[in-house]
C-alpha atoms as a PDB file:
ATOM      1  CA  UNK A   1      87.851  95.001  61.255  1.00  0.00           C
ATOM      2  CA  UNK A   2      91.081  93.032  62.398  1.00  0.00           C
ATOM      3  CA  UNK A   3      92.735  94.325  65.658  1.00  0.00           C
ATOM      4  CA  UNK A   4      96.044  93.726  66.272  1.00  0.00           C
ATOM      5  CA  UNK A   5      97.714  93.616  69.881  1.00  0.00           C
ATOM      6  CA  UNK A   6      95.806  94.999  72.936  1.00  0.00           C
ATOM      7  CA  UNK A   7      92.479  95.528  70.989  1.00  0.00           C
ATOM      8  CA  UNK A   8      93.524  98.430  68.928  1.00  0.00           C
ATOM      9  CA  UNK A   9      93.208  98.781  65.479  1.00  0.00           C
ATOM     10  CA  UNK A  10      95.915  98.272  63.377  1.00  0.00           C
ATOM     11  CA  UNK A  11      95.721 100.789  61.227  1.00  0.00           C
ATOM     12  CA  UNK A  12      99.269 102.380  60.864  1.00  0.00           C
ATOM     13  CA  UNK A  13      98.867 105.902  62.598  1.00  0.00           C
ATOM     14  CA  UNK A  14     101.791 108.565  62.584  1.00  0.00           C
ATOM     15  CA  UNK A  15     102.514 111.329  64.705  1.00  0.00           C
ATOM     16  CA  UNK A  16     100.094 109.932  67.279  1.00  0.00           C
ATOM     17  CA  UNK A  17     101.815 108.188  70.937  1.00  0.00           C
ATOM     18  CA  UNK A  18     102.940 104.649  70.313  1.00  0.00           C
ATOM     19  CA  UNK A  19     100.088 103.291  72.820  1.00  0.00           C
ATOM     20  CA  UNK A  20      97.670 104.676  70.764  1.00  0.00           C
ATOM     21  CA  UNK A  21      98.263 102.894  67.417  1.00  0.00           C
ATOM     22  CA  UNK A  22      98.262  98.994  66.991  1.00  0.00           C
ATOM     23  CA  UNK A  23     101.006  96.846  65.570  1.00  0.00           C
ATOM     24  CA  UNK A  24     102.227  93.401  64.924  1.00  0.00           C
ATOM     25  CA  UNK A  25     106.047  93.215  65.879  1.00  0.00           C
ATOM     26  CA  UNK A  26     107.988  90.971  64.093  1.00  0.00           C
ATOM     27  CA  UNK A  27     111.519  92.435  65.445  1.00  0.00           C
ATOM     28  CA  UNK A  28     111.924  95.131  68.103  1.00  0.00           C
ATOM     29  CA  UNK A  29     115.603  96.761  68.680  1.00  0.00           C
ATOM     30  CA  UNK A  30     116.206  99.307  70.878  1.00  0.00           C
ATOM     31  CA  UNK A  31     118.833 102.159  70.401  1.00  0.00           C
ATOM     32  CA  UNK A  32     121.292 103.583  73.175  1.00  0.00           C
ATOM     33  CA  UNK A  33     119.148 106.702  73.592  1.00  0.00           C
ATOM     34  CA  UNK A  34     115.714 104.428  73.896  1.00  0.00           C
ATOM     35  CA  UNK A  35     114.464 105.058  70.856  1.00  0.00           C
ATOM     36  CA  UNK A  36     112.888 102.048  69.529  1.00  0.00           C
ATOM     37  CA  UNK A  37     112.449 100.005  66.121  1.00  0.00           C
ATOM     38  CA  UNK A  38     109.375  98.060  65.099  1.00  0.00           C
ATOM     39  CA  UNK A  39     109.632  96.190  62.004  1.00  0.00           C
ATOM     40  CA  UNK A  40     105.696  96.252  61.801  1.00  0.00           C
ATOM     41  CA  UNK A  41     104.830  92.989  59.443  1.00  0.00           C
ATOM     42  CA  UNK A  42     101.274  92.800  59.459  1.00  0.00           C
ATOM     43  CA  UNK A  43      99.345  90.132  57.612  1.00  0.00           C
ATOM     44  CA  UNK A  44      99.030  91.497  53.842  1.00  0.00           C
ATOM     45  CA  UNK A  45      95.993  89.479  53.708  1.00  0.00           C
ATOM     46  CA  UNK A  46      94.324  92.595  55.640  1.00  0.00           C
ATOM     47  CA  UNK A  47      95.813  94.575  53.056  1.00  0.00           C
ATOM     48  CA  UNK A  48      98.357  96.698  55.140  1.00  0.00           C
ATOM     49  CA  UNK A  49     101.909  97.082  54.355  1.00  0.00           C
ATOM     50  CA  UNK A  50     105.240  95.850  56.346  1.00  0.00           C
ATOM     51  CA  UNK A  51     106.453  98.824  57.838  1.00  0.00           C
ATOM     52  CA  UNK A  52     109.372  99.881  60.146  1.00  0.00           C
ATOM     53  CA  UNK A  53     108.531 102.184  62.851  1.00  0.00           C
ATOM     54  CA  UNK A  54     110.245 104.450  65.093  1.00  0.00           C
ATOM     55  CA  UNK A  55     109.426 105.246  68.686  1.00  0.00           C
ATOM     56  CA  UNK A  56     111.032 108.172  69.586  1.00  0.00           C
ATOM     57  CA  UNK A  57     111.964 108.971  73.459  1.00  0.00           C
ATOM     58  CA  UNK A  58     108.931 111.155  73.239  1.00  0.00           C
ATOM     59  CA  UNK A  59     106.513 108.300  72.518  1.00  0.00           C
ATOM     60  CA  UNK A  60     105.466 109.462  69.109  1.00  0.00           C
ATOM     61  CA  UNK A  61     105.441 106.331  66.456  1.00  0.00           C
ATOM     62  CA  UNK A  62     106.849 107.493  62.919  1.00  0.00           C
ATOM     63  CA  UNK A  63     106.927 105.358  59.493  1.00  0.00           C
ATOM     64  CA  UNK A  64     110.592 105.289  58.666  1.00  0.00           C
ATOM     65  CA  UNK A  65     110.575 102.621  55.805  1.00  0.00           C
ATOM     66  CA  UNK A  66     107.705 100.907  53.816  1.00  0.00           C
ATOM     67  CA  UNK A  67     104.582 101.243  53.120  1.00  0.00           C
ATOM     68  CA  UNK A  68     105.552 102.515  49.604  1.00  0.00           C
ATOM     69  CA  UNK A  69     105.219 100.663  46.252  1.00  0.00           C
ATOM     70  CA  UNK A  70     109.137 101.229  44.552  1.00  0.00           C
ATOM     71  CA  UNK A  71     110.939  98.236  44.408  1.00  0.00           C
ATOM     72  CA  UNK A  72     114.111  98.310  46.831  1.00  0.00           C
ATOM     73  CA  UNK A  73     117.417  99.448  45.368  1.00  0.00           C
ATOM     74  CA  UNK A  74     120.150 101.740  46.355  1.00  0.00           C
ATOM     75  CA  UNK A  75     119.378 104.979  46.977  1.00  0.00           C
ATOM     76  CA  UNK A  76     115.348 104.123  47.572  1.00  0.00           C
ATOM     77  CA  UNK A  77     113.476 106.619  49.738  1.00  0.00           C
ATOM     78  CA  UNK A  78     112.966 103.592  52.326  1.00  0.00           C
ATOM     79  CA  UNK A  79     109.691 105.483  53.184  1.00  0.00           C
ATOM     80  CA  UNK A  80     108.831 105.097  48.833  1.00  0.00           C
ATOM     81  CA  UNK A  81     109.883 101.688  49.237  1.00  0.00           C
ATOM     82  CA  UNK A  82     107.978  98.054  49.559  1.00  0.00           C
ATOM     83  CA  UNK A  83     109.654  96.491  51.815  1.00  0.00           C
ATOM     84  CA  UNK A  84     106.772  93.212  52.070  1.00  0.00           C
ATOM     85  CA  UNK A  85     108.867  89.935  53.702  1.00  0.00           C
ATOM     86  CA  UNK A  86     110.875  91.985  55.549  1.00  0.00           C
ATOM     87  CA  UNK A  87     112.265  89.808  58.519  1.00  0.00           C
ATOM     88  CA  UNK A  88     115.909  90.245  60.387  1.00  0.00           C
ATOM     89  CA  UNK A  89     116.507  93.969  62.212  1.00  0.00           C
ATOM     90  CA  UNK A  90     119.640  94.894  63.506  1.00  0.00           C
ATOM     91  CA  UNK A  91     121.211  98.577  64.780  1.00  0.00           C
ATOM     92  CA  UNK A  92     124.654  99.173  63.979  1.00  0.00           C
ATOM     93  CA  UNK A  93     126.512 101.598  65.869  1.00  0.00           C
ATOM     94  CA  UNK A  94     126.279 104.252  63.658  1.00  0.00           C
ATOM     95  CA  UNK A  95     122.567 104.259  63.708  1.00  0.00           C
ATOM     96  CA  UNK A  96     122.327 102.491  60.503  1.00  0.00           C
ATOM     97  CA  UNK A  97     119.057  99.922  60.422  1.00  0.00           C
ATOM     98  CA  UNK A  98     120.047  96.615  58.570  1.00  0.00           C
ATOM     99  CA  UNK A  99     117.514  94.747  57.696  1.00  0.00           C
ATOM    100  CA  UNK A 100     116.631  90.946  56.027  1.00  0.00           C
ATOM    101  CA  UNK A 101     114.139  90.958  52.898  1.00  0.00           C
ATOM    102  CA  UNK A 102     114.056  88.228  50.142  1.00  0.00           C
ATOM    103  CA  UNK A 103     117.469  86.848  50.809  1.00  0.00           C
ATOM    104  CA  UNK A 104     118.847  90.039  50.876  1.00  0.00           C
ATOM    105  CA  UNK A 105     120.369  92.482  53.208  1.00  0.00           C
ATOM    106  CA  UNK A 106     119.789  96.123  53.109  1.00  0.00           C
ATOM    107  CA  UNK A 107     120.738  99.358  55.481  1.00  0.00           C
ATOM    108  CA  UNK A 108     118.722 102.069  56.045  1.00  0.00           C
ATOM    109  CA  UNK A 109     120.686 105.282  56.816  1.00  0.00           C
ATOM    110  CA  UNK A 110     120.022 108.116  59.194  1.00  0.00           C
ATOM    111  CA  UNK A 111     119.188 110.062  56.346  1.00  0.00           C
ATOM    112  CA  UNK A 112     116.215 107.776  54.925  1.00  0.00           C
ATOM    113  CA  UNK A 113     117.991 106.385  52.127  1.00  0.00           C
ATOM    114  CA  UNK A 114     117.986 102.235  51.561  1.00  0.00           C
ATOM    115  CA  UNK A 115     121.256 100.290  49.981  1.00  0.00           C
ATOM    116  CA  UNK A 116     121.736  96.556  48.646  1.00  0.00           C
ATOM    117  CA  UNK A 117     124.746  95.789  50.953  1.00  0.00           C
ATOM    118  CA  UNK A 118     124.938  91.546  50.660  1.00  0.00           C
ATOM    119  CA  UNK A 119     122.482  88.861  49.229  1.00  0.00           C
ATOM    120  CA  UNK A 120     121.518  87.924  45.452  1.00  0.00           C
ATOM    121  CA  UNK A 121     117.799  86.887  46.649  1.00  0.00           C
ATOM    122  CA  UNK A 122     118.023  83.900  46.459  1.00  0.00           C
ATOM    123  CA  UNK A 123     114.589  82.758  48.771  1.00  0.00           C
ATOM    124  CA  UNK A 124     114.188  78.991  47.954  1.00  0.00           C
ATOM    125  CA  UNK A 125     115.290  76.264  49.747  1.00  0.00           C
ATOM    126  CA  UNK A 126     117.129  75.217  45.790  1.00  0.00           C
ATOM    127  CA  UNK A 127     119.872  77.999  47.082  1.00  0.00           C
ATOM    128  CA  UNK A 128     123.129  76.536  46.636  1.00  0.00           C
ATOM    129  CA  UNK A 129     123.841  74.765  50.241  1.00  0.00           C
ATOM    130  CA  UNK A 130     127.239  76.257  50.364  1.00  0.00           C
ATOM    131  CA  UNK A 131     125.511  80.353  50.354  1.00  0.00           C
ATOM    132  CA  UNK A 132     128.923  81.487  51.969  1.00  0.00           C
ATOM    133  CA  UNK A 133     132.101  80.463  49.579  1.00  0.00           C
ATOM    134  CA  UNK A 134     135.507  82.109  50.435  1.00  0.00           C
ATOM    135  CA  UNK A 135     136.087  84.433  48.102  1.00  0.00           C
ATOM    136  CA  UNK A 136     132.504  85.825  47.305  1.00  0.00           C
ATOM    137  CA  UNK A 137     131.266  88.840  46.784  1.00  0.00           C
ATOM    138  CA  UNK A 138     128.616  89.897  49.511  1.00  0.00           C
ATOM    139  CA  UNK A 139     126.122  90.795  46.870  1.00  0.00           C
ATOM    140  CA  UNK A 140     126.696  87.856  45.189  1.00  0.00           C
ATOM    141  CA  UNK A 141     126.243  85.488  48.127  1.00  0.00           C
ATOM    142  CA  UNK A 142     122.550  83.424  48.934  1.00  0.00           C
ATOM    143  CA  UNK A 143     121.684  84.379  52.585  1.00  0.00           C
ATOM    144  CA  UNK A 144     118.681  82.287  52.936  1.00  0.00           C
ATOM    145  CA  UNK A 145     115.063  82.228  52.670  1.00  0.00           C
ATOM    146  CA  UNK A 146     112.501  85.408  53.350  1.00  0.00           C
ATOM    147  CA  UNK A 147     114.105  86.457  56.392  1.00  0.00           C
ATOM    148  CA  UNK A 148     117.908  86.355  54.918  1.00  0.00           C
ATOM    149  CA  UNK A 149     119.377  84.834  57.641  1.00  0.00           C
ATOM    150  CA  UNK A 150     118.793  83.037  61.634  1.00  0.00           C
ATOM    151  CA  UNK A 151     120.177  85.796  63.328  1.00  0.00           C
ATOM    152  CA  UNK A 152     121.643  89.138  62.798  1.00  0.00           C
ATOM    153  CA  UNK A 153     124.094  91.677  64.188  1.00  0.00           C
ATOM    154  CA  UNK A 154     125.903  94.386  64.054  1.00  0.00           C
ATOM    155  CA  UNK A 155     129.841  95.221  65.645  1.00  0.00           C
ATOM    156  CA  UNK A 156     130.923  97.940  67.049  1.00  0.00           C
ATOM    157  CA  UNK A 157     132.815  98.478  63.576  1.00  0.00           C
ATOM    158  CA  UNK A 158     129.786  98.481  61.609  1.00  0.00           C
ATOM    159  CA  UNK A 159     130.652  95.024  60.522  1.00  0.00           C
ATOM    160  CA  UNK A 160     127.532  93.047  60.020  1.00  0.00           C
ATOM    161  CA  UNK A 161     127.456  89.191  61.337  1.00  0.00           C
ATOM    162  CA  UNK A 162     124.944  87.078  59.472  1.00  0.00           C
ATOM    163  CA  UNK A 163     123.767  83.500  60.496  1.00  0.00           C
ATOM    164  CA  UNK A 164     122.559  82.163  57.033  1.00  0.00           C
ATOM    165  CA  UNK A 165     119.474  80.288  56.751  1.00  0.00           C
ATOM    166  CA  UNK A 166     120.516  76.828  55.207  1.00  0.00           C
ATOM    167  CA  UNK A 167     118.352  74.053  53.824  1.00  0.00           C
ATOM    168  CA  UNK A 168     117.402  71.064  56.931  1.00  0.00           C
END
């Protein structure tokens, strides 16, 4: 059986104290209040899903998007989703996740729900080498390979800064 971090299975467990569940971080942020995202990309291979997490202040781990088998689209359950190539995690002020997948970028709400906010999934390195023209619309725009993007974050306005992902 594969193991992930510290020995423990990997095996996503709910409802159970974060230490007692294993994992394989890809992106960690952290909200004001301590409560803690895990995009959880384990190897498919082993045949377990990419998953976000939540770590509440109480320690309890909680599936808040993935693991499902819809395709992502606007107003997804992000918990009915498949969310596999996941990659980029940001936490905007509102509590809104954004998150990279497939050369796109998507925001989970507080309520659960998943929108298409920017990217035309584009995940090849044929993407147009220009991915940002003036004048574009967001959803219309090639923001790079699997994980959308070098870097990600969010402003205090909500606004959401994207460092594409351009061919070398």
């Amino acid at each position: 059986k594969y193991h992930c971090y510290y020995g423990l299975p990997c095996d996503p467990i709910d409802g159970v104290p974060a230490t007692q569940t294993g994992m394989e971080p890809w992106d960690v942020e952290v909200a004001q209040d301590g409560t803690v995202y895990i995009l959880d990309n384990v190897i498919p291979s082993f045949g377990m899903p990419t998953t976000i997490r939540r770590v509440g202040v109480n320690g309890i781990i909680e599936r808040i998007a993935g693991g499902g088998s819809l395709p992502v689209a606007d107003g997804v359950a992000a918990t009915s989703a498949d969310i596999s190539n996941a990659g980029l995690m940001t936490l905007g002020p509102d509590g809104t996740l954004y998150f990279t997948m497939n050369g796109k970028l998507l925001g989970l709400d507080t309520s659960g729900v998943l929108r298409h906010l920017a990217g035309r999934g584009c995940t090849e390195y044929g993407c147009p080498s220009d991915p940002f023209p003036n004048g574009s619309a967001a959803l219309s725009a090639d923001i790079g390979s699997r994980t959308g993007g070098l870097a990600i974050a969010a402003g205090q306005d909500n606004a959401i800064y994207l460092a594409p992902q351009t061919q070398f």
